[in-house]
C-alpha atoms as a PDB file:
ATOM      1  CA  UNK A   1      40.229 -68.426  -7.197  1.00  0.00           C
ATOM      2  CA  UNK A   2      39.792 -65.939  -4.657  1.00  0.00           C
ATOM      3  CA  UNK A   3      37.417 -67.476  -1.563  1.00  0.00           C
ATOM      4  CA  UNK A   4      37.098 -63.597   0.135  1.00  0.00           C
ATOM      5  CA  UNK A   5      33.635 -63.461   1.469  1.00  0.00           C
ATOM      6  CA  UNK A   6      33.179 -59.684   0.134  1.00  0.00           C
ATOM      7  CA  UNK A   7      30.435 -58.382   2.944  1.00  0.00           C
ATOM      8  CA  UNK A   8      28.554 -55.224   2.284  1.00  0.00           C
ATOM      9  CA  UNK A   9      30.475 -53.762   5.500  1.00  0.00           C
ATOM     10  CA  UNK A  10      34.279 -54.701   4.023  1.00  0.00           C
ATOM     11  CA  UNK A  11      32.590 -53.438   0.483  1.00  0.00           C
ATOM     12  CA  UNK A  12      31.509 -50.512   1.661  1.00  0.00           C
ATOM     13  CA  UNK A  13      32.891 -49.214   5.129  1.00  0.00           C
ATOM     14  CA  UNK A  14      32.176 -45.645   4.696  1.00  0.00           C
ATOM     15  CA  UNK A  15      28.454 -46.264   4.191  1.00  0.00           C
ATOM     16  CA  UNK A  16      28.041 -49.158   7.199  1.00  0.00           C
ATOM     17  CA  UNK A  17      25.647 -46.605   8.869  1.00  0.00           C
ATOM     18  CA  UNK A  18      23.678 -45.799   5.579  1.00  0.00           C
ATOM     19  CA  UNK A  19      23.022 -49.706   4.911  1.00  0.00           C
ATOM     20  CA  UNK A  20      22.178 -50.649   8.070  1.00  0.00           C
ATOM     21  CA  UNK A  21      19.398 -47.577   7.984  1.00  0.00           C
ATOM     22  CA  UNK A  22      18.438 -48.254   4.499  1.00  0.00           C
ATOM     23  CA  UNK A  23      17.675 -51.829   5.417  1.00  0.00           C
ATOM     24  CA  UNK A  24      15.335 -50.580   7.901  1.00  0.00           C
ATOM     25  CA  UNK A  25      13.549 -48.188   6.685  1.00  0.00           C
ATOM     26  CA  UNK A  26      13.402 -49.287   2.700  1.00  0.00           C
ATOM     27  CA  UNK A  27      12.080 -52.701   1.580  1.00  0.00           C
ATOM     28  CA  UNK A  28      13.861 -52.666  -1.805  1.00  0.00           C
ATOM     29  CA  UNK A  29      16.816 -52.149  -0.156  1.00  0.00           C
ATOM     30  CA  UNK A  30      16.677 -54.328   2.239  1.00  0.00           C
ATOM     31  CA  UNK A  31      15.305 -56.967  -0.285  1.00  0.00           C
ATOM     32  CA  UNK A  32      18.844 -56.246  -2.880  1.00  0.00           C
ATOM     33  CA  UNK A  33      20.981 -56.591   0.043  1.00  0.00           C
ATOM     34  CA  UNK A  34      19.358 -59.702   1.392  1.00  0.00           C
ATOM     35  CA  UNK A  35      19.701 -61.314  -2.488  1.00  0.00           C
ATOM     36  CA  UNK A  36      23.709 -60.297  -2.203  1.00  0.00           C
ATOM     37  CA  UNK A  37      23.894 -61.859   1.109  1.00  0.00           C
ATOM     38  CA  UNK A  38      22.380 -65.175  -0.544  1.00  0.00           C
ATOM     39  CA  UNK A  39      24.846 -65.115  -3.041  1.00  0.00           C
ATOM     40  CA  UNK A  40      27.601 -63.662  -1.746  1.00  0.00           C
ATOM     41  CA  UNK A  41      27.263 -66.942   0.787  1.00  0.00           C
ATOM     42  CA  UNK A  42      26.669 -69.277  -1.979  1.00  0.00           C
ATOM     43  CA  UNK A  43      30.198 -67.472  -3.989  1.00  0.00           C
ATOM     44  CA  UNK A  44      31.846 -68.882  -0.413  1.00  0.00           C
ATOM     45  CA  UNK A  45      30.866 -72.349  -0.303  1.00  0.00           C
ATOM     46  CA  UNK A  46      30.918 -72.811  -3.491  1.00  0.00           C
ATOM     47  CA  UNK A  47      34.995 -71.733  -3.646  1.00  0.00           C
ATOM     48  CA  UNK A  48      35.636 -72.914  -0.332  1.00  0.00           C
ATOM     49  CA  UNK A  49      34.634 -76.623  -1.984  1.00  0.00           C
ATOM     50  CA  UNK A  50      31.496 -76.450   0.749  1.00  0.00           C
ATOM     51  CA  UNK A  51      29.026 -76.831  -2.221  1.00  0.00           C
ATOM     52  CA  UNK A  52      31.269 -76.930  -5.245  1.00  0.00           C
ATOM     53  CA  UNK A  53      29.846 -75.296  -8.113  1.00  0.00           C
ATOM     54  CA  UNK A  54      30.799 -75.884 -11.827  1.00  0.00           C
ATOM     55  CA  UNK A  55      32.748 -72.739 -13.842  1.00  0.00           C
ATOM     56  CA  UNK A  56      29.581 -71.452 -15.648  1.00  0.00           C
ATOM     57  CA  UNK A  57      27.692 -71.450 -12.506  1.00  0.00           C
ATOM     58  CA  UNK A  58      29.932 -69.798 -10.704  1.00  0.00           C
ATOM     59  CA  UNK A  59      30.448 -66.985 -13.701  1.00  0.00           C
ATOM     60  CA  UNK A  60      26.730 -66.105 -13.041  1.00  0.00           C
ATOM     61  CA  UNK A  61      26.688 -66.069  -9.407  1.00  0.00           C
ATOM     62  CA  UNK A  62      29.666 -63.625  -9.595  1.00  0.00           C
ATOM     63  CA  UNK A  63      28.065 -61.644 -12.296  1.00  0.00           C
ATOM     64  CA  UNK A  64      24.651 -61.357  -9.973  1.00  0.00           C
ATOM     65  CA  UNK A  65      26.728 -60.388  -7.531  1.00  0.00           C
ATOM     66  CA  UNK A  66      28.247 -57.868  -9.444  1.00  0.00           C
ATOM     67  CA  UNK A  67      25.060 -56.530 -10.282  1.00  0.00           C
ATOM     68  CA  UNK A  68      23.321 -56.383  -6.944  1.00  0.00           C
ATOM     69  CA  UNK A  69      26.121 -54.527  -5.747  1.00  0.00           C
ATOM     70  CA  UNK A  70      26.021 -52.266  -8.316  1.00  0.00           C
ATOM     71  CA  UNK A  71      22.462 -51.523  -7.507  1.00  0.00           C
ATOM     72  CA  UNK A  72      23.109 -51.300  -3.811  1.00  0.00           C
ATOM     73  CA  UNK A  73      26.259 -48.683  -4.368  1.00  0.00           C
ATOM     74  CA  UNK A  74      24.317 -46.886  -6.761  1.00  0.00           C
ATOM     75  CA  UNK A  75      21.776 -45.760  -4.398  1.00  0.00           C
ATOM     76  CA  UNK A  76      23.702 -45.295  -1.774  1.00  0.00           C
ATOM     77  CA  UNK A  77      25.126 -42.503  -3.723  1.00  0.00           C
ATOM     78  CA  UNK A  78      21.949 -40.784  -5.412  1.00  0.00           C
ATOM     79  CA  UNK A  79      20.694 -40.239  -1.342  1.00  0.00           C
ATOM     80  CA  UNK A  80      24.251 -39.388  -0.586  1.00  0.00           C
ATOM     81  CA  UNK A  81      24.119 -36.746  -3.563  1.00  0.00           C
ATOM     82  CA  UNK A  82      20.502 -35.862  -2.309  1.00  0.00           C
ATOM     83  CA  UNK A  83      21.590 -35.462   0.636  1.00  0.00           C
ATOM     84  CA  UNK A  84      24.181 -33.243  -0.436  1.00  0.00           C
ATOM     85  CA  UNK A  85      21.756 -30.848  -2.023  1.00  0.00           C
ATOM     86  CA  UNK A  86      20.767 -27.866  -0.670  1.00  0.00           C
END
């Protein structure tokens, strides 16, 4: 069981900049990143034995993790491609 916290900024160090101006500037984005901050924290306690958590539990806070960050690298790579665009 791995208890690495797996932040947005060690996720994703090349787009620190991008986040931190998405979150302030786009309230879906800001809202996705919040939820993967809940959960991400609740992965942590839960395998650090803070708040233990049972195995199917923690399968679907992993797999909403999973899919929040999903969602969070996949649009920091349609503006990146926008962006790219001439």
């Amino acid at each position: 069981m791995s208890n690495t916290p797996h932040q947005l900024a060690e996720e994703f160090p090349e787009y620190v900049g991008k986040i931190r101006h998405l979150r302030e500037v786009d309230g879906h984005f800001h809202r996705i990143t919040e939820d993967y901050d809940v959960v991400n924290r609740a992965i942590h306690r839960a395998e650090t034995n803070i708040e233990p958590a049972d195995d199917f539990h923690m399968a679907d806070m992993r797999k909403e993790r999973m899919r929040l960050k999903d969602e969070i690298y996949g649009t920091l790579t349609r503006l990146e491609t926008a962006e790219e665009r001439p």
